[in-house]
N, C-alpha and C. Protein backbone atom coordinates (compact mmCIF):
# COMPACT_ATOMS: atom_id res chain seq x y z
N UNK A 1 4.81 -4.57 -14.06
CA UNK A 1 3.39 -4.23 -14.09
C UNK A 1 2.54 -5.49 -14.27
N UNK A 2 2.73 -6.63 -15.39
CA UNK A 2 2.12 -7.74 -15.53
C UNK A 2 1.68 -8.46 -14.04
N UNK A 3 3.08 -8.44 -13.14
CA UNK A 3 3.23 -8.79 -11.92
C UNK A 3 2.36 -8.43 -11.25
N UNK A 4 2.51 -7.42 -11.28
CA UNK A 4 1.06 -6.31 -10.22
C UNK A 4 -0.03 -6.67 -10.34
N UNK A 5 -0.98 -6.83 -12.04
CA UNK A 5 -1.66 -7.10 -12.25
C UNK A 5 -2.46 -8.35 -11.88
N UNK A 6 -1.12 -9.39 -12.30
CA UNK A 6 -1.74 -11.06 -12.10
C UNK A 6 -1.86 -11.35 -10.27
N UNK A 7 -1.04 -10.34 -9.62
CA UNK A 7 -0.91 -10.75 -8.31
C UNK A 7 -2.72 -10.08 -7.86
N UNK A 8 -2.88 -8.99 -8.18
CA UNK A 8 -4.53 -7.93 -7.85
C UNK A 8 -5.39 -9.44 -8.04
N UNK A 9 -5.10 -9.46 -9.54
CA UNK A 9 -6.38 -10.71 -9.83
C UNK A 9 -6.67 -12.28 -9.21
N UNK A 10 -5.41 -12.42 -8.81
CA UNK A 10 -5.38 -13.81 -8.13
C UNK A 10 -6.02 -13.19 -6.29
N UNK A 11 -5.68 -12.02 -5.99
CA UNK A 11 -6.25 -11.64 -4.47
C UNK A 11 -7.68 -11.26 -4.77
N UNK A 12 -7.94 -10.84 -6.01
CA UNK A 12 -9.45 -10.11 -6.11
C UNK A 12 -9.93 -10.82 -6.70
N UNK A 13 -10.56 -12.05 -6.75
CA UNK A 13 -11.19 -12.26 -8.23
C UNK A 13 -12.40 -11.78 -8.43
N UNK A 14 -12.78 -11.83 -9.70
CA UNK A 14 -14.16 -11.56 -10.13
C UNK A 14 -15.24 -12.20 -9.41
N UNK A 15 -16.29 -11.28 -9.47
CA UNK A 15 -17.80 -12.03 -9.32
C UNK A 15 -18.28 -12.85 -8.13
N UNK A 16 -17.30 -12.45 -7.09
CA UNK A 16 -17.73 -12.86 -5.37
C UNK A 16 -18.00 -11.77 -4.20
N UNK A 17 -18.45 -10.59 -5.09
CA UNK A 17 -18.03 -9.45 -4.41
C UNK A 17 -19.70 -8.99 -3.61
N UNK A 18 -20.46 -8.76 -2.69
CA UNK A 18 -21.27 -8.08 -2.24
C UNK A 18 -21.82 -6.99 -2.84
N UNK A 19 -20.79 -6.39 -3.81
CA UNK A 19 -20.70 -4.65 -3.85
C UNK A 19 -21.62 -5.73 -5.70
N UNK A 20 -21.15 -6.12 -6.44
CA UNK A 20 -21.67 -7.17 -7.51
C UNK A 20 -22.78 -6.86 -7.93
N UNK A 21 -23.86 -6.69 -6.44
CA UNK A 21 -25.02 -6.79 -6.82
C UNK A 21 -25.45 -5.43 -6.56
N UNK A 22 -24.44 -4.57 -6.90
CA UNK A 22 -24.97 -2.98 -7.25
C UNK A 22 -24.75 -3.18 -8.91
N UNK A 23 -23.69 -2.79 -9.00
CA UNK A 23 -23.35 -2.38 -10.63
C UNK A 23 -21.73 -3.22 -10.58
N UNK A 24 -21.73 -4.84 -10.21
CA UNK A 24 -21.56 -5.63 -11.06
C UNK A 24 -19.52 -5.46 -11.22
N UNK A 25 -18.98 -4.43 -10.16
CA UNK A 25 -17.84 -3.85 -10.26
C UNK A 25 -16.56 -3.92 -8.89
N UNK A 26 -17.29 -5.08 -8.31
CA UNK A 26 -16.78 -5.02 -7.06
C UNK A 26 -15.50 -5.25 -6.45
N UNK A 27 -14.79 -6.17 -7.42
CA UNK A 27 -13.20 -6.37 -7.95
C UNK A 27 -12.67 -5.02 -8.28
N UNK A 28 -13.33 -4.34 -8.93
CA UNK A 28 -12.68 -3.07 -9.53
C UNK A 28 -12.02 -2.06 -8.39
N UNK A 29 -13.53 -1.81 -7.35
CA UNK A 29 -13.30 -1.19 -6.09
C UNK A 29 -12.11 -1.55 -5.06
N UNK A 30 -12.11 -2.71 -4.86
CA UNK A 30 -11.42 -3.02 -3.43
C UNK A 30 -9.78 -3.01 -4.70
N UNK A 31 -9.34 -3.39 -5.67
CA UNK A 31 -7.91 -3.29 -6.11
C UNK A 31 -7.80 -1.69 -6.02
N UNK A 32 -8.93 -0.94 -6.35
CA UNK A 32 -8.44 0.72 -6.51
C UNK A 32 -8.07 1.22 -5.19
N UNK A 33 -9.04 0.25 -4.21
CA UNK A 33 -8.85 0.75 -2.40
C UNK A 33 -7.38 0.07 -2.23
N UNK A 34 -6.95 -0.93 -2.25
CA UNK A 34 -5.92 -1.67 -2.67
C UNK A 34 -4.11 -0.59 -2.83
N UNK A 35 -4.87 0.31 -4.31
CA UNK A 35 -3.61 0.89 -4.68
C UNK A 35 -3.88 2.37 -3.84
N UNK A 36 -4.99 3.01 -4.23
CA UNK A 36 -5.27 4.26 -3.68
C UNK A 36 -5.34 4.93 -4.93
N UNK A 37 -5.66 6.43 -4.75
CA UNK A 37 -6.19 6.98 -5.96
C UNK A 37 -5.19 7.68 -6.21
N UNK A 38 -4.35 8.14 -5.35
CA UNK A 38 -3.47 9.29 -5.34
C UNK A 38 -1.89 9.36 -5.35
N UNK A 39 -0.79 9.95 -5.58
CA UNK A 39 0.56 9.71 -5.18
C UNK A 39 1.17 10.99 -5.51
N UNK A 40 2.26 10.93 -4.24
CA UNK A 40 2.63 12.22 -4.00
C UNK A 40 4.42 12.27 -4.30
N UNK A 41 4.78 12.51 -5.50
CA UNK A 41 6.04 12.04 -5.91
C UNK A 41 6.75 13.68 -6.23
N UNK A 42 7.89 13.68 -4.86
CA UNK A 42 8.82 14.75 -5.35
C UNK A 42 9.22 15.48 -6.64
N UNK A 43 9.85 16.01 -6.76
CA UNK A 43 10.22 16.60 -8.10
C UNK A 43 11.57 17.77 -8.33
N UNK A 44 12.35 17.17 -8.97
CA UNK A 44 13.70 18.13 -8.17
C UNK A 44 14.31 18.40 -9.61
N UNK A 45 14.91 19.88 -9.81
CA UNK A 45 15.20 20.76 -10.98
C UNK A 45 14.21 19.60 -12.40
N UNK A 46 13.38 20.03 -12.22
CA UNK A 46 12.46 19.29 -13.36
C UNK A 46 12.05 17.68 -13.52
N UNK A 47 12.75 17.17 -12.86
CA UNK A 47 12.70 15.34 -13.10
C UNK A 47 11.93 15.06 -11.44
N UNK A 48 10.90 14.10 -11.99
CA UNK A 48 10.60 13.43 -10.85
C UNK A 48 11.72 12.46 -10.46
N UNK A 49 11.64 12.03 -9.02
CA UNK A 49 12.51 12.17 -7.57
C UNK A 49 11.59 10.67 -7.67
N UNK A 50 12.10 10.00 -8.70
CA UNK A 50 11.93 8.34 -8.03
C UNK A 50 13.18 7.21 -8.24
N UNK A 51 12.97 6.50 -7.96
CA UNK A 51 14.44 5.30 -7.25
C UNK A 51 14.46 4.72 -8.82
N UNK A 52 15.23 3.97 -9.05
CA UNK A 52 16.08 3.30 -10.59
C UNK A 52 14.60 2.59 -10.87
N UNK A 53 14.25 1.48 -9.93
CA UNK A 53 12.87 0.52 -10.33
C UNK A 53 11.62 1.57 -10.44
N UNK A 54 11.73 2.22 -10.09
CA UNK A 54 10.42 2.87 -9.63
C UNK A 54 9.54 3.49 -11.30
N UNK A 55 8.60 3.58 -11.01
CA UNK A 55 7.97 4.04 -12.49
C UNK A 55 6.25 4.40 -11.74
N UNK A 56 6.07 5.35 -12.77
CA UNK A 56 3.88 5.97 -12.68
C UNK A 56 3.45 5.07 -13.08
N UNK A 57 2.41 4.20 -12.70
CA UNK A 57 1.97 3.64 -13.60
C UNK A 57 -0.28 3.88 -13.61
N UNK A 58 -0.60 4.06 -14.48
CA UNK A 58 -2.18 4.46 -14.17
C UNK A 58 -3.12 2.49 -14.34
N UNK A 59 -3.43 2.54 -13.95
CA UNK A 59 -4.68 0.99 -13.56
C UNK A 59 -5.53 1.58 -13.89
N UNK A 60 -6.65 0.82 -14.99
CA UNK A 60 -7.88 0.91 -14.90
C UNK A 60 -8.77 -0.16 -14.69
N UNK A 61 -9.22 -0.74 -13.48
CA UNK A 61 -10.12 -1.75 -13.67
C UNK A 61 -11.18 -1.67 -13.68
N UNK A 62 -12.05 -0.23 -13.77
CA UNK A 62 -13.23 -0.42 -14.35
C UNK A 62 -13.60 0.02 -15.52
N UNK A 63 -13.27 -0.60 -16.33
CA UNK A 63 -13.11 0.29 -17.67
C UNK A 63 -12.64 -0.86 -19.17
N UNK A 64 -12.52 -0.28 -19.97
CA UNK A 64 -12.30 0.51 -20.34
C UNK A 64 -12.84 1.84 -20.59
N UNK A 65 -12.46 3.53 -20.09
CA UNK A 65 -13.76 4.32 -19.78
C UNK A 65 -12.49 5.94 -19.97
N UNK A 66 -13.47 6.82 -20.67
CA UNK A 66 -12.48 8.10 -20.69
C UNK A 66 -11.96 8.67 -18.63
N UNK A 67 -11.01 8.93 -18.77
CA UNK A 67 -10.16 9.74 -17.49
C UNK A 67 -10.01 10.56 -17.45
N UNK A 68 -10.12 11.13 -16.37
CA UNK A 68 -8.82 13.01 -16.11
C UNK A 68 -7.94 12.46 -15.28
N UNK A 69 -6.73 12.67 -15.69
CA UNK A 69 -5.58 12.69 -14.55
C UNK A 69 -5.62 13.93 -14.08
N UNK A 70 -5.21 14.57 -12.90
CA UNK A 70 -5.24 16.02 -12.35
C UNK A 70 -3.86 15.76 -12.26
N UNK A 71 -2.78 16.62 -12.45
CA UNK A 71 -1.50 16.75 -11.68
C UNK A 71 -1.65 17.81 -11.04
N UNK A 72 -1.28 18.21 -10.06
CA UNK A 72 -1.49 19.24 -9.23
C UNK A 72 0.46 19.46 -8.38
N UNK A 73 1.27 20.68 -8.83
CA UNK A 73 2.41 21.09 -8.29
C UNK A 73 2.30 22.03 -7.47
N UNK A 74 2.77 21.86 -6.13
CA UNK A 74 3.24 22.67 -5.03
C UNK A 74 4.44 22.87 -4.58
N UNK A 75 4.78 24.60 -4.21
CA UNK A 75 5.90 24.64 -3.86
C UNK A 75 6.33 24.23 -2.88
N UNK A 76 7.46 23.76 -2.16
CA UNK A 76 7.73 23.86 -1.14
C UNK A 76 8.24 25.17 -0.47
N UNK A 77 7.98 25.84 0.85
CA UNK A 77 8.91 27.03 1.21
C UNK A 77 9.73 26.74 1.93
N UNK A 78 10.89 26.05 1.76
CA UNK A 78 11.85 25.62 2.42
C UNK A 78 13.24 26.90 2.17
């Protein structure tokens, strides 16, 4: 995760952004466009369906600021 992080900030940096001279957040935007908002992770007899490295992890770069995570489960009709 550190990794992730230092790699976002060295591609995004602060305070060159266009978007800046709205509300000052423009780094924040393009890493969230970057990761995406969303992820769609299997789920099989109760355990999520991810690989040995793999892990959730939540980013906040505009913030620190209260959240809702939504989880949302669908069946499959297979």
């Amino acid at each position: 995760m550190a990794d992730l992080l230092k790699c976002l900030n060295s591609i995004v940096p602060e305070g060159r952004w266009l978007h800046d001279r709205v509300d000052n957040n423009g780094a924040a935007h393009i890493k969230a466009a970057i990761l995406g908002a969303s992820v769609s992770i299997p789920v099989y007899g109760g355990e999520l369906m991810l690989g040995q490295w793999q892990n959730v992890c939540f980013c906040e770069f505009d913030g620190p600021r209260e959240r809702t995570v939504v989880i949302q489960l669908t069946k499959n009709a297979m």
